[in-house]
C-alpha atoms as a PDB file:
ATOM      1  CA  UNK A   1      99.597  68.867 -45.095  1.00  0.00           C
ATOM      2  CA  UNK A   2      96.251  69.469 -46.681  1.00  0.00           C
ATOM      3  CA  UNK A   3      96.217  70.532 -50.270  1.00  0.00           C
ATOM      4  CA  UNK A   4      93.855  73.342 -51.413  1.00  0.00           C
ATOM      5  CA  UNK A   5      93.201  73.177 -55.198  1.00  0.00           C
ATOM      6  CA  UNK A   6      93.638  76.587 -57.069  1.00  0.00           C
ATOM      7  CA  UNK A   7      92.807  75.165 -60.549  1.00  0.00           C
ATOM      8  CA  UNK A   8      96.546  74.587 -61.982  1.00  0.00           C
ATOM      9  CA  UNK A   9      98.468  75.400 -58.867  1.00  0.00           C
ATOM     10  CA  UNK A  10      98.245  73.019 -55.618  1.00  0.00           C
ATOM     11  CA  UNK A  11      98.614  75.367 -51.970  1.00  0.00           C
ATOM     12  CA  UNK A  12      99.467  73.468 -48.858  1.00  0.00           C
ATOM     13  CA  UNK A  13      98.062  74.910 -46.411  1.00  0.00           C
ATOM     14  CA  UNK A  14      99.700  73.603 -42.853  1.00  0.00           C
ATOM     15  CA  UNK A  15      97.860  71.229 -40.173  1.00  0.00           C
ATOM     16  CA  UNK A  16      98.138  72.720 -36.574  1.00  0.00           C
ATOM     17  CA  UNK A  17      98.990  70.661 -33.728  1.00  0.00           C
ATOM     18  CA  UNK A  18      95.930  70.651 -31.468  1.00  0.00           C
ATOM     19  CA  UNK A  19      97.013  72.493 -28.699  1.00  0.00           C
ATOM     20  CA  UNK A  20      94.329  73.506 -25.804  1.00  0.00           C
ATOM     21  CA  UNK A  21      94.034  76.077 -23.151  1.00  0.00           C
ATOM     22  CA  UNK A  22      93.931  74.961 -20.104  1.00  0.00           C
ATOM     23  CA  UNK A  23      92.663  77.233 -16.628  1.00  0.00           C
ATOM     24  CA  UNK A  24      94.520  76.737 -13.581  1.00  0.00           C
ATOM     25  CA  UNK A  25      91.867  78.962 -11.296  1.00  0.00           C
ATOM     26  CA  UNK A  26      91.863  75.575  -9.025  1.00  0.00           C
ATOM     27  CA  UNK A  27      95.128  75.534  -8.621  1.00  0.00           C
ATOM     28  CA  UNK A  28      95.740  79.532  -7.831  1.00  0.00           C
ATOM     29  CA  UNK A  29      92.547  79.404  -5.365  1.00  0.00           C
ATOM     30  CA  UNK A  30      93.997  76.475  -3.481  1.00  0.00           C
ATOM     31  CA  UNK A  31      97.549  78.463  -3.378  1.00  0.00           C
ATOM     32  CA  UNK A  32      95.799  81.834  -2.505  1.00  0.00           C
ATOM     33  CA  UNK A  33      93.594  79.868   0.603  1.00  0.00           C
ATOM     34  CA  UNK A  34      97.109  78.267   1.470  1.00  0.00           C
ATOM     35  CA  UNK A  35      98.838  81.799   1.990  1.00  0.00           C
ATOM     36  CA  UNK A  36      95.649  83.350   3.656  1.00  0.00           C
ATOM     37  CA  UNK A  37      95.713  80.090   5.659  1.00  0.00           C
ATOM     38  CA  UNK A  38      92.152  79.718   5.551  1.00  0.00           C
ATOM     39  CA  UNK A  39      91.092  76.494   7.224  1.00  0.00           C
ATOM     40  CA  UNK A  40      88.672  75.635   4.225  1.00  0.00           C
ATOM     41  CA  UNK A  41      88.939  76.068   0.556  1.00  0.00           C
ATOM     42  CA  UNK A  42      87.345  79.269  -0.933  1.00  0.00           C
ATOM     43  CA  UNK A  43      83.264  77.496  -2.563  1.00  0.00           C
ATOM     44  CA  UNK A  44      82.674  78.897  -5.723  1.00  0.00           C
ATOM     45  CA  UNK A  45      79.626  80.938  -4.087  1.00  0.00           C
ATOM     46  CA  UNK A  46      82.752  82.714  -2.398  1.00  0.00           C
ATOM     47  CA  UNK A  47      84.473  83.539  -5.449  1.00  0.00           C
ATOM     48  CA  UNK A  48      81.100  84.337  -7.201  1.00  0.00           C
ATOM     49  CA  UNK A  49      80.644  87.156  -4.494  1.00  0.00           C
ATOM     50  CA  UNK A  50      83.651  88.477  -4.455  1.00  0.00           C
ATOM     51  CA  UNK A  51      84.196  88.488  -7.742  1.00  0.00           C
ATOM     52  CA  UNK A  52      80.598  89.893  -9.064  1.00  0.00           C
ATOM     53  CA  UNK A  53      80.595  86.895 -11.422  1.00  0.00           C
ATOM     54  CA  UNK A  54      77.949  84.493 -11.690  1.00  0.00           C
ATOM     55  CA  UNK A  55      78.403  80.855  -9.779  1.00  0.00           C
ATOM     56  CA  UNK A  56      78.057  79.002 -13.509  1.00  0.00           C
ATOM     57  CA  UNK A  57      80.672  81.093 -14.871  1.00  0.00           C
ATOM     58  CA  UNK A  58      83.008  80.267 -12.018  1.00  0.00           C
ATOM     59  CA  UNK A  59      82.183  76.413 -11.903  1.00  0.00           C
ATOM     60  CA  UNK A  60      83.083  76.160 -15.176  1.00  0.00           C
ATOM     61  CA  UNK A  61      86.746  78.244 -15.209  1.00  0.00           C
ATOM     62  CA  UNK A  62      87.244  76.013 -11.874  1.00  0.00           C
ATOM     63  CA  UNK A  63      86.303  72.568 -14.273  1.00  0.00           C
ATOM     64  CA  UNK A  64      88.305  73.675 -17.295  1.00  0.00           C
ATOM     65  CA  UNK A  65      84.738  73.600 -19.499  1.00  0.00           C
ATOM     66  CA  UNK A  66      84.785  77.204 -20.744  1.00  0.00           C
ATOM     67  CA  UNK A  67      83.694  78.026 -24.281  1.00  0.00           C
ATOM     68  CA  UNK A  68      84.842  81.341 -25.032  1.00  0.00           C
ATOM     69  CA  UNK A  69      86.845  83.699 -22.748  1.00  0.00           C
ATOM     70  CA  UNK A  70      85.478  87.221 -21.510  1.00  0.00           C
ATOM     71  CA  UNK A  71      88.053  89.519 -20.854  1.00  0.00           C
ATOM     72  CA  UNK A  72      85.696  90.849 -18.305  1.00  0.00           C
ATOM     73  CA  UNK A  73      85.368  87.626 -16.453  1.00  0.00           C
ATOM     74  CA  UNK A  74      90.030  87.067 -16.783  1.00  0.00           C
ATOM     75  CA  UNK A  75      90.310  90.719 -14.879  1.00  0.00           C
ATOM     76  CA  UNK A  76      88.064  89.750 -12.200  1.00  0.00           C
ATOM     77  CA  UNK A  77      89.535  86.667 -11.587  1.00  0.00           C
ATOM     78  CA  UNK A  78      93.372  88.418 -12.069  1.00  0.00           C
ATOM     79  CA  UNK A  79      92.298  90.944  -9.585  1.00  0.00           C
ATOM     80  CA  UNK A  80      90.706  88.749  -6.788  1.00  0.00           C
ATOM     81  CA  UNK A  81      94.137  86.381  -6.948  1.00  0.00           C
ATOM     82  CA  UNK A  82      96.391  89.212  -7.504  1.00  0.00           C
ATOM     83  CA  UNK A  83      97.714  87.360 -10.357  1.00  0.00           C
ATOM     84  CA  UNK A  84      98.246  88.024 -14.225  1.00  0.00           C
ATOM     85  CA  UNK A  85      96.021  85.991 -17.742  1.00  0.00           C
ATOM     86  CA  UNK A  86      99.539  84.137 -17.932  1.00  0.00           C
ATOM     87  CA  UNK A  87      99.609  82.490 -14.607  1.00  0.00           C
ATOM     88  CA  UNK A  88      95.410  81.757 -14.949  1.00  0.00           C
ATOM     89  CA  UNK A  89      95.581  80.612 -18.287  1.00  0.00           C
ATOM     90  CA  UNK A  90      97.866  78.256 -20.302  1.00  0.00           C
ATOM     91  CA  UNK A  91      98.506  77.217 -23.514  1.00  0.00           C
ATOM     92  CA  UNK A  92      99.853  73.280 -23.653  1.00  0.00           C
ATOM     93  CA  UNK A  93      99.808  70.294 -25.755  1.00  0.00           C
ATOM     94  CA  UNK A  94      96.883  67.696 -24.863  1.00  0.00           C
ATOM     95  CA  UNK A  95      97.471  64.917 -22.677  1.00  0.00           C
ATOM     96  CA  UNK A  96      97.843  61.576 -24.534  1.00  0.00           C
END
């Protein structure tokens, strides 16, 4: 625990177990081109038009190398999969 000095007095404050978000938009395209039964992958151009986002914001949900999340950008991708933030996004511990 880290120890924050308060003249006299000594507060622990607690350490957090790095935990990271992870996006599974990969994933949840390959499943939704699965149940269409498209004979090719949906290209991140094809999600960028259909979802009114830009291609760089898409690449990088696809790659997991988001900064900051837009709740704009979560309901467009929740309503072109049909899917809810839970099933996009998750919260896990990082792989060792």
């Amino acid at each position: 625990m880290l120890q924050l000095g308060m003249g006299n007095a000594t507060l622990e404050k607690p350490r957090y177990t790095e935990r990271v978000i992870r996006c599974r938009l990969r994933y949840l395209l390959a499943e939704k081109a699965e149940t269409e039964r498209r004979k090719k992958a949906y290209t991140i151009r094809e999600v960028a038009e259909i979802t009114g986002l830009s291609t760089n914001v898409v690449n990088r949900y696809m790659n997991d190398s988001f900064d900051r999340i837009d709740k704009s950008t979560l309901d467009a991708f929740c309503q072109f999969l049909d899917c809810g933030v839970g099933d996009l996004l998750q919260y896990e511990d990082p792989k060792p």
